[in-house]
N, C-alpha and C. Protein backbone atom coordinates (compact mmCIF):
# COMPACT_ATOMS: atom_id res chain seq x y z
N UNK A 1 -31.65 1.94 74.46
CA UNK A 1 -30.31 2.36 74.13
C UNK A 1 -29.58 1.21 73.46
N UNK A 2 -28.84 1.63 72.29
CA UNK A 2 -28.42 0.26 71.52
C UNK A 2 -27.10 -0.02 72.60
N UNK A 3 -26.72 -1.25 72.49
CA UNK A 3 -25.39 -1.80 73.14
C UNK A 3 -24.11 -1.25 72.08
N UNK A 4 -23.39 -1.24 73.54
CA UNK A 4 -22.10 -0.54 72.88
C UNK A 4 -21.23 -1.63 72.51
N UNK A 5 -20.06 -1.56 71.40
CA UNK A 5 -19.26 -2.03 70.84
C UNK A 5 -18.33 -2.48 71.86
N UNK A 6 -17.92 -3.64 71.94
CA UNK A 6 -16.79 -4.15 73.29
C UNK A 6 -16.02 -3.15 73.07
N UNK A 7 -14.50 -3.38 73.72
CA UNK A 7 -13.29 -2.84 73.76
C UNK A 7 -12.34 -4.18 73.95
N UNK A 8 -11.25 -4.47 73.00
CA UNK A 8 -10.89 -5.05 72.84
C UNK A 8 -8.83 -4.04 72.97
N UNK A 9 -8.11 -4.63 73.88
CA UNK A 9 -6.84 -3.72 73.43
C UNK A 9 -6.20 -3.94 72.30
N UNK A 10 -6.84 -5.21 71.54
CA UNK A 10 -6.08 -5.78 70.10
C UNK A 10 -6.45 -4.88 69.03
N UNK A 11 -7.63 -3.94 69.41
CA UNK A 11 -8.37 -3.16 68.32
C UNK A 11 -7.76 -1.20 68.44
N UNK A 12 -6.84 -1.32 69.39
CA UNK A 12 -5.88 -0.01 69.51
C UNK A 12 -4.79 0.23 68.76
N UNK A 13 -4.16 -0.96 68.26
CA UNK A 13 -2.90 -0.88 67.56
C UNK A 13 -3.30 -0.54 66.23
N UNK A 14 -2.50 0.50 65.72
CA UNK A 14 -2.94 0.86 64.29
C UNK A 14 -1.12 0.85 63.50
N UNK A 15 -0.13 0.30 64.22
CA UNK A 15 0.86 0.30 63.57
C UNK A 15 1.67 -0.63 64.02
N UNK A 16 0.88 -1.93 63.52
CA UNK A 16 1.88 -3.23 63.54
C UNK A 16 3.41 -3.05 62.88
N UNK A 17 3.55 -3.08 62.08
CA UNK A 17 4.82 -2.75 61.54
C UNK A 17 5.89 -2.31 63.18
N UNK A 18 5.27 -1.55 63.96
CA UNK A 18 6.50 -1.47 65.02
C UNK A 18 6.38 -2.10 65.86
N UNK A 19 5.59 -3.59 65.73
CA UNK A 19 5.21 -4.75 66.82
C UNK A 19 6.35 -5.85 65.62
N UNK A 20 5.83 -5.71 64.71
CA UNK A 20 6.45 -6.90 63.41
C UNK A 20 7.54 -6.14 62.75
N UNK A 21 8.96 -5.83 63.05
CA UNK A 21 9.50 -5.09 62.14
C UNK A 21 9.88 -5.81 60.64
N UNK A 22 9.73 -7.02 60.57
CA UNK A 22 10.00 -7.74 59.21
C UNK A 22 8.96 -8.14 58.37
N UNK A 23 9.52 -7.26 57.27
CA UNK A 23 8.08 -7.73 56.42
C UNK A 23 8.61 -9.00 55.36
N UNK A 24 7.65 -9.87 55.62
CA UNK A 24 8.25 -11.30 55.14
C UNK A 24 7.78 -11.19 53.53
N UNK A 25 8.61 -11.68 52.81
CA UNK A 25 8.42 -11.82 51.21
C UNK A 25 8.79 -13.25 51.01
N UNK A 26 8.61 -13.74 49.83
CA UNK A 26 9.10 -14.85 49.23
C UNK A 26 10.67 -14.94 49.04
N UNK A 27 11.31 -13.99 48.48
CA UNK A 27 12.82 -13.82 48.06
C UNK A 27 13.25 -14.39 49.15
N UNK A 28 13.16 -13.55 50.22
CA UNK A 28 14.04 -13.78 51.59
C UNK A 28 14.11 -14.82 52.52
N UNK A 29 12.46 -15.40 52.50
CA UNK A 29 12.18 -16.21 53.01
C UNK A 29 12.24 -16.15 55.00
N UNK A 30 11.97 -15.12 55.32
CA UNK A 30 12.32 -14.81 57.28
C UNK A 30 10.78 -15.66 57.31
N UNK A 31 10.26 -16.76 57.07
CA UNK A 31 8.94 -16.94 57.39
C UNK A 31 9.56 -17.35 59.15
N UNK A 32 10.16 -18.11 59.80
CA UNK A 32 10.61 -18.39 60.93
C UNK A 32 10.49 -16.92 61.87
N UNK A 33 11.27 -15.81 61.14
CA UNK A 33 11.47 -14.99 62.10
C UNK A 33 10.16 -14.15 62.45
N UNK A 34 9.84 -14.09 60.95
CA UNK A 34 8.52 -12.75 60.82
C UNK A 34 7.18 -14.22 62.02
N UNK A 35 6.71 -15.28 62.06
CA UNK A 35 5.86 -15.84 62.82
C UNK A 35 6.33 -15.99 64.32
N UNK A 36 7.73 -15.36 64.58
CA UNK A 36 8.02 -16.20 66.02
C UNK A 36 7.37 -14.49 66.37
N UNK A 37 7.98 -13.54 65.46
CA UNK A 37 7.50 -12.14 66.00
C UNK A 37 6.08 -11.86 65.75
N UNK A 38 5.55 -12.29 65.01
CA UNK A 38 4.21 -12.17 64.46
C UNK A 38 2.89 -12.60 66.03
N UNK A 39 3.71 -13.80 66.55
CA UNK A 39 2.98 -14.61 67.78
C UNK A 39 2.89 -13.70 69.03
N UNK A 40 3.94 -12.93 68.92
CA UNK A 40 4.22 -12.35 70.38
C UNK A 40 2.94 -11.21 70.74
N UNK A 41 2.77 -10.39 70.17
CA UNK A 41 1.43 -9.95 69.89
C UNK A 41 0.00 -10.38 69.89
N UNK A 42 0.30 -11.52 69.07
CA UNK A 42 -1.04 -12.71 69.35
C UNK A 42 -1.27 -13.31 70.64
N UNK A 43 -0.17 -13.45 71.58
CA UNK A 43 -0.06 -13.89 72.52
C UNK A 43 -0.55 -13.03 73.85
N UNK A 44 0.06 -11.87 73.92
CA UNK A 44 0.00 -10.49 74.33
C UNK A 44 -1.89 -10.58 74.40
N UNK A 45 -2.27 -10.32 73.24
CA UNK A 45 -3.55 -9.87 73.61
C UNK A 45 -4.79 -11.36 73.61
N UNK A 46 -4.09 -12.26 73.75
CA UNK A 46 -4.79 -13.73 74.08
C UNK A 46 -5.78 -14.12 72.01
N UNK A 47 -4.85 -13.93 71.37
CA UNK A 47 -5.70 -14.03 70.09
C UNK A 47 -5.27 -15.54 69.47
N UNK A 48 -4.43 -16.20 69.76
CA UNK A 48 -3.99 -17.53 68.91
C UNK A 48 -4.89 -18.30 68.57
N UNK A 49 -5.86 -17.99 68.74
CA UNK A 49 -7.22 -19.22 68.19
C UNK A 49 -7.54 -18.31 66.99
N UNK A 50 -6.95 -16.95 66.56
CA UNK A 50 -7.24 -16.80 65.07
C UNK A 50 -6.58 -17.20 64.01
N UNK A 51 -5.52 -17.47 64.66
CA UNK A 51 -4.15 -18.11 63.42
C UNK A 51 -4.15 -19.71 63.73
N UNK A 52 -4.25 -20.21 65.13
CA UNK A 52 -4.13 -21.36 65.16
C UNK A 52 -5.46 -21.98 65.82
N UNK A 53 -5.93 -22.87 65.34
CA UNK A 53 -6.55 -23.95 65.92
C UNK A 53 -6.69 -24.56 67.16
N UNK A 54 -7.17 -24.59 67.96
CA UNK A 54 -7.47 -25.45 69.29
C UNK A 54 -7.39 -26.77 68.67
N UNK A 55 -7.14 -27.62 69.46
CA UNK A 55 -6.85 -29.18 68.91
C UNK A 55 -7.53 -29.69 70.54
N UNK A 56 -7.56 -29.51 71.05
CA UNK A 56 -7.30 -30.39 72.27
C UNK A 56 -9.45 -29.92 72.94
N UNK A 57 -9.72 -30.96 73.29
CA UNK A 57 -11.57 -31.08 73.48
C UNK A 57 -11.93 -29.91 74.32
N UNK A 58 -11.22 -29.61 75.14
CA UNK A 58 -11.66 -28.44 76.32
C UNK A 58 -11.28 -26.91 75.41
N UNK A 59 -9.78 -27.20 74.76
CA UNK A 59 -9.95 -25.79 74.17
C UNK A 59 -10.59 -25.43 73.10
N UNK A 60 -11.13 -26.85 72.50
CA UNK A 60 -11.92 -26.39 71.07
C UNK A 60 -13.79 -25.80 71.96
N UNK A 61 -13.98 -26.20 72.98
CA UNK A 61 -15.00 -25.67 73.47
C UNK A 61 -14.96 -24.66 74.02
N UNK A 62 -13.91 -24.01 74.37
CA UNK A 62 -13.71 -22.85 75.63
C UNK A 62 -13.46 -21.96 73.91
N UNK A 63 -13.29 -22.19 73.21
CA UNK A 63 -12.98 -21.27 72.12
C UNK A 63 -14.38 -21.14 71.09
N UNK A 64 -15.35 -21.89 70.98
CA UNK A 64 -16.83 -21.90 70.41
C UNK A 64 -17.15 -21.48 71.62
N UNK A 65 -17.63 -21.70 72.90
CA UNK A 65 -17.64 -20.98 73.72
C UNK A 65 -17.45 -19.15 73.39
N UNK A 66 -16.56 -19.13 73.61
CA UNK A 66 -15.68 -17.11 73.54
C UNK A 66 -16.36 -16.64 72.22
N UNK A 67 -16.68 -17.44 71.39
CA UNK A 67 -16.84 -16.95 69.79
C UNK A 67 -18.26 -16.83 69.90
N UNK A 68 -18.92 -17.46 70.23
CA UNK A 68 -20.29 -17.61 70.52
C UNK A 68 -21.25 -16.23 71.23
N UNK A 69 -20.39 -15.95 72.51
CA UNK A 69 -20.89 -15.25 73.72
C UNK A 69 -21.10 -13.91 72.73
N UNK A 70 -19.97 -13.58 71.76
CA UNK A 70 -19.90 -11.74 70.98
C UNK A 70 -19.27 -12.59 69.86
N UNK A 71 -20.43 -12.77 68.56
CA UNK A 71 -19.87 -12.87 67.63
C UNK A 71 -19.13 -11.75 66.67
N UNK A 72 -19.80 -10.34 67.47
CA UNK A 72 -19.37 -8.85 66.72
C UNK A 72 -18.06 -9.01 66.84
N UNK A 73 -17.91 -8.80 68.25
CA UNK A 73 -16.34 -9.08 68.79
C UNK A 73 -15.22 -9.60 68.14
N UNK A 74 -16.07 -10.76 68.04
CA UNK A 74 -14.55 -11.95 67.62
C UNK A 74 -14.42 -11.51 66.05
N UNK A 75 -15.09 -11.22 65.23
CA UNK A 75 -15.19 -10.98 63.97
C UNK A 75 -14.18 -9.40 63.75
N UNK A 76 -14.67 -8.94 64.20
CA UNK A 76 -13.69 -7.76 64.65
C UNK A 76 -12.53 -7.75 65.00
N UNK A 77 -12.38 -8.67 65.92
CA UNK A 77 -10.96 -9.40 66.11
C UNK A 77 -10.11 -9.81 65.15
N UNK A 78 -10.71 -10.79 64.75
CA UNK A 78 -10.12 -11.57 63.51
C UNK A 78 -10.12 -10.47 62.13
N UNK A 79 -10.72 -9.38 62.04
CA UNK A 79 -10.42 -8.34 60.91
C UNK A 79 -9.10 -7.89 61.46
N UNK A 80 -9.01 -7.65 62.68
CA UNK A 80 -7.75 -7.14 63.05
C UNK A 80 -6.30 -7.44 63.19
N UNK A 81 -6.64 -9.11 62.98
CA UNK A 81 -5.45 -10.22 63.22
C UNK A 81 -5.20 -9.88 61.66
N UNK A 82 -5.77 -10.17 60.70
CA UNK A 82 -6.04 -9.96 59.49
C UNK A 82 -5.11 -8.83 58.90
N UNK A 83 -5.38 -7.96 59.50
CA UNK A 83 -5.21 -6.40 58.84
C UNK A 83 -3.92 -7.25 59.06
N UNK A 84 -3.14 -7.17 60.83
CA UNK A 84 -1.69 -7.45 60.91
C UNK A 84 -1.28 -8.26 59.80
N UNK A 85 -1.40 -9.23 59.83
CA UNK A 85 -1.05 -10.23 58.73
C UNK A 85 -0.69 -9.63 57.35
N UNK A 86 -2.06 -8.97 56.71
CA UNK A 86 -1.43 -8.18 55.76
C UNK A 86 -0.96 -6.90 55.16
N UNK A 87 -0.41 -6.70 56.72
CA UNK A 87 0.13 -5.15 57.05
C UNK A 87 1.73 -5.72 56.85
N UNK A 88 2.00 -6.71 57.04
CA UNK A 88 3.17 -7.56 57.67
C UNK A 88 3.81 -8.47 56.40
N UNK A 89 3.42 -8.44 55.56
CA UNK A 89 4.05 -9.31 54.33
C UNK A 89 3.93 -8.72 53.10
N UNK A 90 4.95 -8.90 52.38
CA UNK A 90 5.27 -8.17 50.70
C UNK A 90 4.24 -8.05 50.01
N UNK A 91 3.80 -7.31 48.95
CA UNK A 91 2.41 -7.37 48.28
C UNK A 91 2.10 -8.39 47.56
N UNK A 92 3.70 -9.10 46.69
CA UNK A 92 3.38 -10.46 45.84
C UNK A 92 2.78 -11.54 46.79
N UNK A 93 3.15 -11.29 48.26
CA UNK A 93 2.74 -12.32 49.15
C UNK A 93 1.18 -12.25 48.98
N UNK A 94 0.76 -11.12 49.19
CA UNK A 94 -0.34 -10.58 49.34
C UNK A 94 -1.36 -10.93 48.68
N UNK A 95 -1.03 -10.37 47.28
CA UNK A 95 -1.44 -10.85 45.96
C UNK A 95 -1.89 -12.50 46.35
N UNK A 96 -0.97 -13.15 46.70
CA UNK A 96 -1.33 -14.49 46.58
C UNK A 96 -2.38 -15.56 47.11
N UNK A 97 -2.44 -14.52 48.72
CA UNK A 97 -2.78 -15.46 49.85
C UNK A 97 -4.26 -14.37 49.50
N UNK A 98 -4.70 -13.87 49.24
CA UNK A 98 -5.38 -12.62 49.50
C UNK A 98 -7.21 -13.54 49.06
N UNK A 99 -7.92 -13.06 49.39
CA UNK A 99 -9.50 -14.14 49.66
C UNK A 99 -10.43 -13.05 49.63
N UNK A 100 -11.55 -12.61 49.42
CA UNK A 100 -12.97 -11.77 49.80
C UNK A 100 -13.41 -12.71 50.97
N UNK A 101 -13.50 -11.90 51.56
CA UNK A 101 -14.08 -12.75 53.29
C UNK A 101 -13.54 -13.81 53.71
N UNK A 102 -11.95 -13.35 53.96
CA UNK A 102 -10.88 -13.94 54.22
C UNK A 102 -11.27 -14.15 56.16
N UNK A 103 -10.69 -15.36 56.88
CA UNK A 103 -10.14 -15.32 57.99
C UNK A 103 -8.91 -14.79 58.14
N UNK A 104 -8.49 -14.93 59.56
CA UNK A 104 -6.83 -14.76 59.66
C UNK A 104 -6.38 -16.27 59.86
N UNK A 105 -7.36 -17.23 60.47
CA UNK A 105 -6.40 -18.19 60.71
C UNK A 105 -6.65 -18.92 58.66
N UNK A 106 -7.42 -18.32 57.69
CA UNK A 106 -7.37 -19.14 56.34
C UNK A 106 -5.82 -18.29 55.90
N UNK A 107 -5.39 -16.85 56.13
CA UNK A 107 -4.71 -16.62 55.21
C UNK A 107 -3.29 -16.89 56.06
N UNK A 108 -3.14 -17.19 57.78
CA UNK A 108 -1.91 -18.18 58.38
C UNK A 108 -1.69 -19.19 57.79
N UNK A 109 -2.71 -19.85 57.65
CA UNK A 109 -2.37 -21.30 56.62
C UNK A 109 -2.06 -21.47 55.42
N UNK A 110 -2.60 -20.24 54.75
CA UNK A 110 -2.06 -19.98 53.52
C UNK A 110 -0.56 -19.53 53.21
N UNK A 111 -0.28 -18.75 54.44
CA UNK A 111 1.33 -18.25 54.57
C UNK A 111 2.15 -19.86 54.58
N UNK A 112 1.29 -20.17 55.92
CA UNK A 112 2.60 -21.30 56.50
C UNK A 112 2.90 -22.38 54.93
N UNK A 113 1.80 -22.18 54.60
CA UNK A 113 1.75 -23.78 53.66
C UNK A 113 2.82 -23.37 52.08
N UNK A 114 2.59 -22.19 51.78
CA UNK A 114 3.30 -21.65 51.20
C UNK A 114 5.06 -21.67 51.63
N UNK A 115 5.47 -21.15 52.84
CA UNK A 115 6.47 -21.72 53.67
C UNK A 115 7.18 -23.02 53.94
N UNK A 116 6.28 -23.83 54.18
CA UNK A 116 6.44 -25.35 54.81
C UNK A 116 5.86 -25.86 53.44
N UNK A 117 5.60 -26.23 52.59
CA UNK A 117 5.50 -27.47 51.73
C UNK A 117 6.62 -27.30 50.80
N UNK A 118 7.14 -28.39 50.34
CA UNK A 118 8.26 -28.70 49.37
C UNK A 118 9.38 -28.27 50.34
N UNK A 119 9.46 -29.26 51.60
CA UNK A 119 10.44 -28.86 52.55
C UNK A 119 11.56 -29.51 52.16
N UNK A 120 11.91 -30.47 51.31
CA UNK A 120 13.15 -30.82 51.26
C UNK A 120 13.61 -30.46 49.70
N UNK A 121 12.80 -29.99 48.87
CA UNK A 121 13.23 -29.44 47.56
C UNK A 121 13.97 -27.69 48.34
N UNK A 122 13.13 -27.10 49.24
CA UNK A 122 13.76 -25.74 49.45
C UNK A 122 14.86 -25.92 50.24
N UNK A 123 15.29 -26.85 51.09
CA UNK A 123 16.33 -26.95 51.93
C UNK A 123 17.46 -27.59 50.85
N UNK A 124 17.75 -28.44 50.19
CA UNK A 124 18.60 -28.95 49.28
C UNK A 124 18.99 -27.34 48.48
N UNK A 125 18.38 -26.43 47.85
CA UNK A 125 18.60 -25.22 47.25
C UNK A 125 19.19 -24.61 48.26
N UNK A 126 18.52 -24.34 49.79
CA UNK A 126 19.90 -23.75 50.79
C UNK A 126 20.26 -23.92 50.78
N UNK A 127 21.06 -25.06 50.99
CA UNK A 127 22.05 -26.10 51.58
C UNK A 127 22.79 -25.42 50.20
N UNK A 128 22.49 -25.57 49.31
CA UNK A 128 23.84 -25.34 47.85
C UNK A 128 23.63 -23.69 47.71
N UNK A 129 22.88 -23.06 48.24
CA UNK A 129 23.35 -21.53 48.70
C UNK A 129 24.16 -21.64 49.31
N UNK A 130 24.12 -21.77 50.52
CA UNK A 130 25.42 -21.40 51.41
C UNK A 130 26.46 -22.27 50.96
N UNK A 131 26.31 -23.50 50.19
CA UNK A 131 27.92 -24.10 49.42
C UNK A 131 28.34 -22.95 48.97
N UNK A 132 27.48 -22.72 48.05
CA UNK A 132 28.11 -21.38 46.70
C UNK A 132 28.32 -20.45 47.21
N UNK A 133 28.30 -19.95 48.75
CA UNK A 133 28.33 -18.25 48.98
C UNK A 133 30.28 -18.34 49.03
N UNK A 134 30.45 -16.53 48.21
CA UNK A 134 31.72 -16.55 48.54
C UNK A 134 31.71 -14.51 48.97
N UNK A 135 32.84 -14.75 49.86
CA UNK A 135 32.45 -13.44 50.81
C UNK A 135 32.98 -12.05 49.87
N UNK A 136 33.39 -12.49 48.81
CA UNK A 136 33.84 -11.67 47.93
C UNK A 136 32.65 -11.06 47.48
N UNK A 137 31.51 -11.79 47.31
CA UNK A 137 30.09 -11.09 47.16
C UNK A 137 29.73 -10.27 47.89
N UNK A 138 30.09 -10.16 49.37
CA UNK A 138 29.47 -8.96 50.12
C UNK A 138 30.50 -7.83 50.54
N UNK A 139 29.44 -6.63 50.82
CA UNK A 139 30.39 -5.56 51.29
C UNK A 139 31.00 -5.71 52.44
N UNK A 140 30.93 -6.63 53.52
CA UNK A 140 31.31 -6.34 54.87
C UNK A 140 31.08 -7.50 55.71
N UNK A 141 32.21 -8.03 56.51
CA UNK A 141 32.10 -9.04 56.97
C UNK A 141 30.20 -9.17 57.55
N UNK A 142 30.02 -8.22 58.26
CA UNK A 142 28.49 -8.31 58.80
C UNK A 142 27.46 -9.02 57.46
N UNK A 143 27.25 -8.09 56.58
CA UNK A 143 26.10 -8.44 55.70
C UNK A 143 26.72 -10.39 55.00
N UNK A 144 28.04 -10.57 55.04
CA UNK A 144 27.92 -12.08 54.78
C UNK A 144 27.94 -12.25 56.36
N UNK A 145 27.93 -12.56 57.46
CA UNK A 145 27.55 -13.29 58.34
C UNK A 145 25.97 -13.33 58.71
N UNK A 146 25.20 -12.36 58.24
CA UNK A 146 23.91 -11.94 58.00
C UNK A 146 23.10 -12.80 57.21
N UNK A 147 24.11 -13.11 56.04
CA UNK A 147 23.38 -13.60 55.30
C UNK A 147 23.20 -15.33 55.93
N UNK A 148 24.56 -15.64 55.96
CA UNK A 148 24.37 -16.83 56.25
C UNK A 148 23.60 -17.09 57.56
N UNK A 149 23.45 -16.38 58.36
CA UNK A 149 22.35 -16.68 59.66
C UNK A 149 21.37 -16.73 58.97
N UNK A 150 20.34 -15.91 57.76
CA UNK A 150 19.24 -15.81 57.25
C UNK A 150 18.91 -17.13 56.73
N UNK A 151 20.22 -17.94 55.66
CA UNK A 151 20.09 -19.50 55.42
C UNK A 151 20.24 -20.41 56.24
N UNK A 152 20.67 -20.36 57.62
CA UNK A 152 21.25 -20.95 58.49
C UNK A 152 19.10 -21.22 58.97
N UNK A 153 18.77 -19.94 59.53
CA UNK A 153 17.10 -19.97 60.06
C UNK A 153 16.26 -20.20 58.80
N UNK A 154 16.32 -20.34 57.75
CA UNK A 154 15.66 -20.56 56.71
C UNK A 154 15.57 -22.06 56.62
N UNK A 155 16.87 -22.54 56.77
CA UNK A 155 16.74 -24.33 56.68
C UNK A 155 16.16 -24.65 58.04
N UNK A 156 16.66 -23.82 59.32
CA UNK A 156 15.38 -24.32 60.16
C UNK A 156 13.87 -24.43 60.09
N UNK A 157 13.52 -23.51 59.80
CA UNK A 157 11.94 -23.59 59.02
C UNK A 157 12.10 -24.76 58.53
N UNK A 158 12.39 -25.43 57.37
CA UNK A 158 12.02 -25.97 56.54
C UNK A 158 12.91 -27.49 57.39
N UNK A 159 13.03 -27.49 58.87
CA UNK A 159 13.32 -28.65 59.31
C UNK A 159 14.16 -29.38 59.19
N UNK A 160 15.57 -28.81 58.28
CA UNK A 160 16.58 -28.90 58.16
C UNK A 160 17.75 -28.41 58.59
N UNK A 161 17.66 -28.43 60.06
CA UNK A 161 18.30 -27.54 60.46
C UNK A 161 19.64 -27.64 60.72
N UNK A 162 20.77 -26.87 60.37
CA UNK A 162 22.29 -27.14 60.89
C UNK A 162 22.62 -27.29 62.04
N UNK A 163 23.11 -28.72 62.50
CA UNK A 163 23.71 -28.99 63.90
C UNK A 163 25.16 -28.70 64.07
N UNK A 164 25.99 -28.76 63.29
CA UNK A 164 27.22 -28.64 63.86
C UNK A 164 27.41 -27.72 62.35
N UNK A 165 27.54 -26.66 62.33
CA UNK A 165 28.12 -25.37 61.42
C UNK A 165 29.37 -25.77 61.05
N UNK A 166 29.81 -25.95 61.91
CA UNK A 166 31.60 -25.36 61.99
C UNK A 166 32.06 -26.98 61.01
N UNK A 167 31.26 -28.16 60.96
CA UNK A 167 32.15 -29.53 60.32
C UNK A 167 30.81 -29.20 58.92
N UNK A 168 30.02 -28.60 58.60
CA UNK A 168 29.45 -28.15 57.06
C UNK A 168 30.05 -27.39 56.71
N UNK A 169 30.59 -26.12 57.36
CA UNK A 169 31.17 -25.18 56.54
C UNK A 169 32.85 -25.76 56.19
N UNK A 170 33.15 -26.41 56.64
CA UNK A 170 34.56 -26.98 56.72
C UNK A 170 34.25 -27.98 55.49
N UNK A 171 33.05 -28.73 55.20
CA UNK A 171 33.14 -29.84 53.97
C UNK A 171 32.44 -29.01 52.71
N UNK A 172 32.22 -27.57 53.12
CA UNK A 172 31.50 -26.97 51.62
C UNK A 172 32.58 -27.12 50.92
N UNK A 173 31.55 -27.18 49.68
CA UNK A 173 32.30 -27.25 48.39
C UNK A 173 32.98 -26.21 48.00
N UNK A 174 33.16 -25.44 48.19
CA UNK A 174 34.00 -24.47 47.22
C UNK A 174 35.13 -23.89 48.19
N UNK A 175 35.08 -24.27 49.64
CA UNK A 175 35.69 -24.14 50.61
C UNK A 175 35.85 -22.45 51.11
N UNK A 176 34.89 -21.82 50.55
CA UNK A 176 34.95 -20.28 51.15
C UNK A 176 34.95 -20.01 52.69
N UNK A 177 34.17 -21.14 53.38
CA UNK A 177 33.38 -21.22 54.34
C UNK A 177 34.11 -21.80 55.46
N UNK A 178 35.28 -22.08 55.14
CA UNK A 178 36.22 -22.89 56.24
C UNK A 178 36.35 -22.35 57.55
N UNK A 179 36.08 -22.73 58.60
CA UNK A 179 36.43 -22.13 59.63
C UNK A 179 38.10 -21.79 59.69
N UNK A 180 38.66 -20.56 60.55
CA UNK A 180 40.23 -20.52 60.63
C UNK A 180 40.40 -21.60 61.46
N UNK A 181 41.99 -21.86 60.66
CA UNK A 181 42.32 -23.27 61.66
C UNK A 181 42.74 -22.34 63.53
N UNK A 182 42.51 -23.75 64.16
CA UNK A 182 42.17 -23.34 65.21
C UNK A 182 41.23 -23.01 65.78
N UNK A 183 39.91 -22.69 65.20
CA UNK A 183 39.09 -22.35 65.68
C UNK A 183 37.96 -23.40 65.82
């Protein structure tokens, strides 16, 4: 009798999209939000050695180890981390990072690095976004406070992150951004 195919619960989900509701593009840049949500799932079903790396001697063995015991398995796995990944990001993303006999942890690195390199050329361009935003651009107080949270977590990614809001928005340049006095 041939052996049966494991069961894996990572191999049940057929609609990431309502695990990941953000689909990350270049324009927008949610790489912060779409990976903190992207993990929780990975985490959930014990998969982070497909996106990330073991570093440390016991887990790089306990993980050749696991990979070793069902190579069907893990391969299967990692199609599935995969699929998420590019179930989960814009098609130009797609287009980009996209490989024939791709991993998930080659096309994570391909995301992140895409994300994270030229960290202080993309944060200097935030930073003079949110100078230049003026609320006359948006329909509704929400979608500009929206926005600026989106640049606010965007310069975090990129390790630039705003510590005190309230004395930047007070020295932007164009002064849209002033906090009310008193506040």
């Amino acid at each position: 009798m041939a052996d049966q195919p494991k069961f894996h619960p990572a191999l049940t989900i057929t609609n990431v999209k309502s695990l990941i509701p953000i689909t990350l593009d270049a324009e927008h840049g949610m790489y912060h939000s779409w990976a903190a949500l992207f993990k929780v799932p990975i985490r959930v079903h014990d998969l982070h050695h497909h996106i990330i790396s073991p570093t440390e001697a016991h887990e790089v063995a306990a993980y050749a180890a696991s990979k070793a015991v069902d190579p069907a398995l893990w391969k299967r796995l990692d199609a599935a981390v995969l699929q998420w990944i590019y179930g989960t990001i814009s098609t130009d993303l797609l287009h980009a990072i996209l490989l024939k006999d791709d991993t998930a942890q080659g096309a994570w690195a391909r995301l992140e690095s895409m994300f994270q390199d030229n960290k202080a050329s993309r944060a200097t361009h935030l930073e003079e976004e949110l100078a230049d935003l003026n609320f006359e651009n948006f329909s509704s107080i929400d979608s500009y406070c929206n926005h600026i949270k989106s640049l606010v977590d965007q310069l975090a990614d990129v390790d630039a992150p705003l510590t005190n809001t309230a004395d930047w928005f007070s020295n932007s340049r164009q002064g849209y951004l002033r906090p009310m006095p008193g506040r």
